[in-house]
C-alpha atoms as a PDB file:
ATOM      1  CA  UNK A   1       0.000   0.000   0.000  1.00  0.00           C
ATOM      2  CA  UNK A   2       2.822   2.242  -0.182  1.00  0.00           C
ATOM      3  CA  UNK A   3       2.335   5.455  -2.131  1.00  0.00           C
ATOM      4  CA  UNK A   4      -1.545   5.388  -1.483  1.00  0.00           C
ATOM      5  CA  UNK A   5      -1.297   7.909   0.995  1.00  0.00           C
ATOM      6  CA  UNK A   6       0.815  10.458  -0.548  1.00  0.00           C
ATOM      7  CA  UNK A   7       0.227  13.920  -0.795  1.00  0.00           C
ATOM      8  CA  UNK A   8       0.749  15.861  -4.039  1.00  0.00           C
ATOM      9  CA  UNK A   9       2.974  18.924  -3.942  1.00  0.00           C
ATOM     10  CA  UNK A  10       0.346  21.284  -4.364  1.00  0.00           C
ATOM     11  CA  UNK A  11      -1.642  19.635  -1.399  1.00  0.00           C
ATOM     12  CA  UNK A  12       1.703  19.749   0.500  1.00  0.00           C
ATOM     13  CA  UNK A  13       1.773  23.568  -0.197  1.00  0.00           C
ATOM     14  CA  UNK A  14      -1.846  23.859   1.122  1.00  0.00           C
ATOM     15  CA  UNK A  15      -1.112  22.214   4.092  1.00  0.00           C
ATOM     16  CA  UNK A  16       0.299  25.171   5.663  1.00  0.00           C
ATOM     17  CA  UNK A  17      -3.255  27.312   5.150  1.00  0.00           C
ATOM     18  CA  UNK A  18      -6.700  26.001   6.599  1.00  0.00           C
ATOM     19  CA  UNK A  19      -7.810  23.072   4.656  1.00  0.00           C
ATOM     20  CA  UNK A  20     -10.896  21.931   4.353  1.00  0.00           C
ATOM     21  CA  UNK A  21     -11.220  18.077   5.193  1.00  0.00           C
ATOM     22  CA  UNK A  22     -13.462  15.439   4.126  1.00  0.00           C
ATOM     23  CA  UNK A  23     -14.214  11.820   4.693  1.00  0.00           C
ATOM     24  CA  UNK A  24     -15.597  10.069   1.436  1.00  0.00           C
ATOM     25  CA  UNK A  25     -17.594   6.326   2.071  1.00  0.00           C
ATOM     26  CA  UNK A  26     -18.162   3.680  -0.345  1.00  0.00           C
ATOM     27  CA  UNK A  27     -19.939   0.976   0.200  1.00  0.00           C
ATOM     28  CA  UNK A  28     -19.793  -1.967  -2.461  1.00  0.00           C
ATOM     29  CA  UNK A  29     -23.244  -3.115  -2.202  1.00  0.00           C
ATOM     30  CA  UNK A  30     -25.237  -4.574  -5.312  1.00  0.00           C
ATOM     31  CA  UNK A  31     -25.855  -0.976  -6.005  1.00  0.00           C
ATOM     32  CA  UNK A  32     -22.417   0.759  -5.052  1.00  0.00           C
ATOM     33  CA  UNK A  33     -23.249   3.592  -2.530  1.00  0.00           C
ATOM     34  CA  UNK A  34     -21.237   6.770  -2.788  1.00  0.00           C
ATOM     35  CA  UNK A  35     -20.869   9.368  -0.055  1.00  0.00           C
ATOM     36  CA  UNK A  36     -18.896  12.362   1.706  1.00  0.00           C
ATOM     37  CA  UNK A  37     -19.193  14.320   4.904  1.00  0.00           C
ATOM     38  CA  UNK A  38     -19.440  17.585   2.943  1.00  0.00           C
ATOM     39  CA  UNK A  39     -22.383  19.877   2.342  1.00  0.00           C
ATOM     40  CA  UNK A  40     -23.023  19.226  -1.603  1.00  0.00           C
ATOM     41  CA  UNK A  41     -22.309  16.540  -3.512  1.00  0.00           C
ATOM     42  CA  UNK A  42     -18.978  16.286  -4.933  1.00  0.00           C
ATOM     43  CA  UNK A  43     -17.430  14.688  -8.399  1.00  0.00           C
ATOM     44  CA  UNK A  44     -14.246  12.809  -7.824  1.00  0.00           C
ATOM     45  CA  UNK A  45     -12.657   9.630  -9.492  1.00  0.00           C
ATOM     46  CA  UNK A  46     -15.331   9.516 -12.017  1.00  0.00           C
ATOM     47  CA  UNK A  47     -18.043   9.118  -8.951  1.00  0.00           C
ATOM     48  CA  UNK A  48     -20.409  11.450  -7.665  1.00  0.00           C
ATOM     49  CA  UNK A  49     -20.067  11.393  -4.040  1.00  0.00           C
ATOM     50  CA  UNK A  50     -22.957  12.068  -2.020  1.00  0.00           C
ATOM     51  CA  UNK A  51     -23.116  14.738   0.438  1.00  0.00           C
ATOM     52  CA  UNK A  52     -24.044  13.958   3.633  1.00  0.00           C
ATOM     53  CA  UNK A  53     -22.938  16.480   5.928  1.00  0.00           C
ATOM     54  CA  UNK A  54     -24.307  14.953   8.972  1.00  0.00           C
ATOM     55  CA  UNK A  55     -21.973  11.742   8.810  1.00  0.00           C
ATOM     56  CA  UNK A  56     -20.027  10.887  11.535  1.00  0.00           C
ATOM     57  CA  UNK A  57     -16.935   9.017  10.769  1.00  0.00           C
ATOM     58  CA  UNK A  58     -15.023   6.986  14.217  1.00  0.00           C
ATOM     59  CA  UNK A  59     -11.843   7.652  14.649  1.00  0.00           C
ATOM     60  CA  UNK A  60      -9.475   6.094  12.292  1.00  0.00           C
ATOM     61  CA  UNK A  61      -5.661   4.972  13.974  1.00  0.00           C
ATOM     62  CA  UNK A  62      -3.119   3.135  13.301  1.00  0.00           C
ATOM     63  CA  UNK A  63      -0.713   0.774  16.013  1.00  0.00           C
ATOM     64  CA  UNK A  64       1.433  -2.096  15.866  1.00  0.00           C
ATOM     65  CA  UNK A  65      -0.857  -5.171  16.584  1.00  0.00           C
ATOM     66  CA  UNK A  66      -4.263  -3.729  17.439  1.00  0.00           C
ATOM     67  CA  UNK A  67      -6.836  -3.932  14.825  1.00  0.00           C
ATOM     68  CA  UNK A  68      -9.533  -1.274  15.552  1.00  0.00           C
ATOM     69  CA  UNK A  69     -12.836  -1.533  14.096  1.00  0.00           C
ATOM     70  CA  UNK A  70     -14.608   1.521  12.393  1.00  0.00           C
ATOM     71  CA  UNK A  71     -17.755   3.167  13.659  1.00  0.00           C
ATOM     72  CA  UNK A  72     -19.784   5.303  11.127  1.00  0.00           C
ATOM     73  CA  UNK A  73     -23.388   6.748  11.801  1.00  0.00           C
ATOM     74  CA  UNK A  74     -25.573   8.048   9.246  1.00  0.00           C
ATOM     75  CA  UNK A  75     -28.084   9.916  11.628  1.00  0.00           C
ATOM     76  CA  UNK A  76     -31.561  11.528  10.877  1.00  0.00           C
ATOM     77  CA  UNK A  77     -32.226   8.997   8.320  1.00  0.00           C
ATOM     78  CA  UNK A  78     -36.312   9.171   7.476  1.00  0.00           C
ATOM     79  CA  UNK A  79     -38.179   6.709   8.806  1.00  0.00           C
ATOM     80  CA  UNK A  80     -40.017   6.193   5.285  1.00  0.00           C
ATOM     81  CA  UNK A  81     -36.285   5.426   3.703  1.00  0.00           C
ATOM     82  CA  UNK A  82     -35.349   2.848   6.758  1.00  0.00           C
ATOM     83  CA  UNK A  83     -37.067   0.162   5.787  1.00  0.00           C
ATOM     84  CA  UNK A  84     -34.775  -0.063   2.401  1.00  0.00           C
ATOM     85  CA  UNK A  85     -31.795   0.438   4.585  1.00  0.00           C
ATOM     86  CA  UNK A  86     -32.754  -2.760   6.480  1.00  0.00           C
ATOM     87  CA  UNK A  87     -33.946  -4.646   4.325  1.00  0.00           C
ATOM     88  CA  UNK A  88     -30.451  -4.503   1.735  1.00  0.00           C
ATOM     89  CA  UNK A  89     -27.923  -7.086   2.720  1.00  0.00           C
ATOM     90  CA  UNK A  90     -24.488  -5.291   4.329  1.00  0.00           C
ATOM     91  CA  UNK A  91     -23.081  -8.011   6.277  1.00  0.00           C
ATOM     92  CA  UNK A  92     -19.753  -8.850   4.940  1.00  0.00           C
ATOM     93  CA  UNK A  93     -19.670  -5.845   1.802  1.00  0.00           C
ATOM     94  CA  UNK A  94     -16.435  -3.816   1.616  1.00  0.00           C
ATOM     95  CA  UNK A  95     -16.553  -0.460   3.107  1.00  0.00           C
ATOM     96  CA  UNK A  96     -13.796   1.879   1.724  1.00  0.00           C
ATOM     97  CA  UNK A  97     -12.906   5.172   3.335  1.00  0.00           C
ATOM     98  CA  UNK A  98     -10.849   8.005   1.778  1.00  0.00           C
ATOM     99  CA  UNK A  99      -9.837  11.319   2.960  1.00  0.00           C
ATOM    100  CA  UNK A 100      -9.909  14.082   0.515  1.00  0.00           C
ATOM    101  CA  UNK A 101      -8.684  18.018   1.189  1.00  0.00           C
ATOM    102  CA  UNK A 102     -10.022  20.744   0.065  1.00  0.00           C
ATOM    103  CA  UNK A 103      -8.661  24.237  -1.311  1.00  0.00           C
ATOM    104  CA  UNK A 104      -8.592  26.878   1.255  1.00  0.00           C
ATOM    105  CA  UNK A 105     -10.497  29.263  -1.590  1.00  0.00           C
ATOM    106  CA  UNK A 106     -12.773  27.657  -3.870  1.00  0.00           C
ATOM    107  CA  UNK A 107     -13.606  24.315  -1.407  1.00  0.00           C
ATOM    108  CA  UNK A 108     -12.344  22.269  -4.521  1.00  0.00           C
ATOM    109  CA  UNK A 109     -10.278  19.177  -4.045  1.00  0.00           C
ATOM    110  CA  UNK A 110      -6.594  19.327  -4.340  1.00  0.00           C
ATOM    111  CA  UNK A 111      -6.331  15.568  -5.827  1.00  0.00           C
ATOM    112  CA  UNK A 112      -8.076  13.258  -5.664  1.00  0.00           C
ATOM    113  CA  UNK A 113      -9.087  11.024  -2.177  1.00  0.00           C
ATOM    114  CA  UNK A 114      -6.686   8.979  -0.552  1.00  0.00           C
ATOM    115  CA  UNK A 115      -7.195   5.379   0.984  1.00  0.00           C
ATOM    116  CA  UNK A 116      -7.348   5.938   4.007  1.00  0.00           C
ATOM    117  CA  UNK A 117      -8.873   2.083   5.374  1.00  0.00           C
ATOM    118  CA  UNK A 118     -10.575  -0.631   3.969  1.00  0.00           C
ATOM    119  CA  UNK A 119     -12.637  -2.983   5.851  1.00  0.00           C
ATOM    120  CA  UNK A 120     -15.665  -5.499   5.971  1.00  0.00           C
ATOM    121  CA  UNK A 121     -19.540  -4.107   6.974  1.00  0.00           C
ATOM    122  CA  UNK A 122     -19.963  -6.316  10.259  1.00  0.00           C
ATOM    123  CA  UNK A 123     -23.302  -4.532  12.177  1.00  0.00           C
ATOM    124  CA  UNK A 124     -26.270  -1.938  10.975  1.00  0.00           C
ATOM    125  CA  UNK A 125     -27.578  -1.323  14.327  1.00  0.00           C
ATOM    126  CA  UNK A 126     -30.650   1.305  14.557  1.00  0.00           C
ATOM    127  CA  UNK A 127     -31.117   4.025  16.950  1.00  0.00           C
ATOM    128  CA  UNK A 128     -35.001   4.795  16.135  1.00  0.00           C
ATOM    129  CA  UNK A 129     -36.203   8.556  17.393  1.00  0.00           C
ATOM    130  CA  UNK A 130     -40.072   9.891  16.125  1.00  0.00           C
ATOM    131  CA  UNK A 131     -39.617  10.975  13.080  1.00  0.00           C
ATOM    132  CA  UNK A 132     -35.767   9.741  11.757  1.00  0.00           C
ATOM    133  CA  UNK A 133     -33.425   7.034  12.839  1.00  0.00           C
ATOM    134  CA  UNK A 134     -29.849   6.563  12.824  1.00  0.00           C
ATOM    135  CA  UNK A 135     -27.867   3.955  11.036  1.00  0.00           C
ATOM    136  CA  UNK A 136     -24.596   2.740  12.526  1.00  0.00           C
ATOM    137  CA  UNK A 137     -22.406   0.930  10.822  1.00  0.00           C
ATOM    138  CA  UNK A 138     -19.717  -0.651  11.959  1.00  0.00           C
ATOM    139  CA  UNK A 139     -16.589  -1.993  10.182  1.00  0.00           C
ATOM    140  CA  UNK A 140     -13.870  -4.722  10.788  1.00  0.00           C
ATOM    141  CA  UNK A 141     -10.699  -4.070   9.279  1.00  0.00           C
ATOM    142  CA  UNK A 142      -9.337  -6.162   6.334  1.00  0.00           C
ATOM    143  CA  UNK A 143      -6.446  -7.144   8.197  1.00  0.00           C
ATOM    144  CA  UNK A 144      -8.938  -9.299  10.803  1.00  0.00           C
ATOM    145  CA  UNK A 145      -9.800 -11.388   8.157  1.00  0.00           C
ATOM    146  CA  UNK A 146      -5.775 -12.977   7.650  1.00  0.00           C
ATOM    147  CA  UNK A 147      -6.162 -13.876  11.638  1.00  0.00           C
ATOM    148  CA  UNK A 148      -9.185 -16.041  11.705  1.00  0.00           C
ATOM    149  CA  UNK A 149      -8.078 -19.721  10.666  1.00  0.00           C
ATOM    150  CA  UNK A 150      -8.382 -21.228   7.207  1.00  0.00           C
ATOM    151  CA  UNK A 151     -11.362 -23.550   7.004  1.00  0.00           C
ATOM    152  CA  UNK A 152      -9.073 -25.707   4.314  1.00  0.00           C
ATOM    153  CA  UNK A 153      -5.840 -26.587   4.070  1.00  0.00           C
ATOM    154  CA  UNK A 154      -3.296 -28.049   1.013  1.00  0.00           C
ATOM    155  CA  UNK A 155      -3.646 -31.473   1.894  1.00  0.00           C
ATOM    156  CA  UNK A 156      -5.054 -34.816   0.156  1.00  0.00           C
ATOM    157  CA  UNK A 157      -7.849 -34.708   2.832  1.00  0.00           C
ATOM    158  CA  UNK A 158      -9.037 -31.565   1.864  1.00  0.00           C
ATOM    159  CA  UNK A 159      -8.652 -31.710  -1.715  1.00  0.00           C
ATOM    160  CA  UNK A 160     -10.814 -35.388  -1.604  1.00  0.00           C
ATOM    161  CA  UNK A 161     -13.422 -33.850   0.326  1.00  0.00           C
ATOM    162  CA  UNK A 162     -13.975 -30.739  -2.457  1.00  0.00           C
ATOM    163  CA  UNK A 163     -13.284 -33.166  -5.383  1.00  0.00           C
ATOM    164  CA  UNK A 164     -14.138 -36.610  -4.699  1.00  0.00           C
ATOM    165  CA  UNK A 165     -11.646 -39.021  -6.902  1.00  0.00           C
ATOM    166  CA  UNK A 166      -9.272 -36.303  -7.285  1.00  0.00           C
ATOM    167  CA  UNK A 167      -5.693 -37.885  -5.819  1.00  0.00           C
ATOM    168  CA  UNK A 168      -3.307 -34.851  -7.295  1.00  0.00           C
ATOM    169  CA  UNK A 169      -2.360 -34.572  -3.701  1.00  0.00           C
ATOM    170  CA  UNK A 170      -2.187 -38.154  -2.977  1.00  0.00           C
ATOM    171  CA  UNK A 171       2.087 -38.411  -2.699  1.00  0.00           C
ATOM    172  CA  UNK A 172       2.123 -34.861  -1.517  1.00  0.00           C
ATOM    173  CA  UNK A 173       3.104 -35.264   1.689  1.00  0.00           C
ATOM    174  CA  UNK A 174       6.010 -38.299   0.517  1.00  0.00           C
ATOM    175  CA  UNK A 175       7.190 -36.257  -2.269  1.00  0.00           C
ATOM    176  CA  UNK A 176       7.666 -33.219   0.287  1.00  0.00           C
ATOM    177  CA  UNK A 177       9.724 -35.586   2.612  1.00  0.00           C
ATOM    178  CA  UNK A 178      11.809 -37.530  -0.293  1.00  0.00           C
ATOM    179  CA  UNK A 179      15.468 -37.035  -0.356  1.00  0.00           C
ATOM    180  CA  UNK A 180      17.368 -36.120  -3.658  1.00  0.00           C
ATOM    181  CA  UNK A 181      20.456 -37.857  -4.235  1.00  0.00           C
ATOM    182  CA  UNK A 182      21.891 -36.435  -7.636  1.00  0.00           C
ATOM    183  CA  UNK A 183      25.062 -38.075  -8.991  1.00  0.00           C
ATOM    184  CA  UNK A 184      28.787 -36.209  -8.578  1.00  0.00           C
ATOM    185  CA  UNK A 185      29.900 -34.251 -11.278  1.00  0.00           C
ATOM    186  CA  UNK A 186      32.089 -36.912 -12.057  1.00  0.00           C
ATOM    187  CA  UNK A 187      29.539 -38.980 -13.499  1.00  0.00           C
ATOM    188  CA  UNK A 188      28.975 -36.927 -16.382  1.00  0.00           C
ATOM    189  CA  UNK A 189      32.284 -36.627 -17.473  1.00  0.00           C
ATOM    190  CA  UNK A 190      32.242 -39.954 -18.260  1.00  0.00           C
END
């Protein structure tokens, strides 16, 4: 992932003015969903970003061996829209989350988003209220997926058990264990 979160020069230039920060959301659904924490919609890698100014992003950190989960809440969602909110499956969809700057003078973006963390829906909990409720989603990071064990492993047992009559891996584990002798090089000088 190295040179996904580099800053151009101009956006290094900025830096030392007040930029104007966004988080951008997308959510690979059946129907890819699209959105930012600014005001207006916004038109960025070929996307149109919604705005959704109200999003609250958790707080996104980094440290050596903890895996933190992200927390994101779409609040005052109407009540009349909810029901399609629950009823689409999340549960396992990638969640991507970029952070884009924007110019301290005409609020456009100085290039476009960086990757900030990538991660796995896990829960949609609902907080209901009278007339709008609010969607929290929560997140596990990619990297919890490469700790949880492997349901299958390289062997003959495996491979029979997916393929029934299939012995490729029959001499795997003898092959793996056989010992090489070669001849000297005096043998083919003969």
């Amino acid at each position: 992932m190295s040179g996904a979160r580099e800053l151009t020069p101009l956006s290094k230039a900025q830096l030392g003015q007040a930029v104007g920060v966004v988080f951008f959301v997308e959510l690979q659904l059946e129907v890819p969903v699209y959105s930012c924490t600014a005001a207006v919609s916004i038109e960025a890698d070929g996307k149109t970003w919604i705005g959704v100014e109200t999003m609250r992003v958790g707080v996104v950190s980094e440290q050596s061996g903890e895996i933190q989960q992200l927390q994101l809440t779409l609040p005052a969602v109407p009540n009349e829209q909810l029901g399609l909110a629950l009823a689409t499956p999340t549960q396992g969809k990638p969640l991507l989350l970029y952070l884009g700057l924007l110019h301290p003078g005409n609020q456009q973006l100085l290039q476009p988003p960086l990757l900030l963390w990538t991660g796995r829906i896990d829960t949609k909990p609902v907080t209901y209220g009278p007339d709008t409720a609010a969607v929290n989603l929560t997140a596990e990071h990619r990297a919890i997926g490469y700790a949880r064990p492997k349901p299958l492993r390289y062997t003959d047992a495996d491979q029979r058990r997916l393929y029934p009559g299939d012995a490729c891996l029959e001499y795997l584990v003898k092959q793996s264990q056989a010992q090489d002798v070669w001849p000297s090089a005096e043998y083919f000088r003969k």
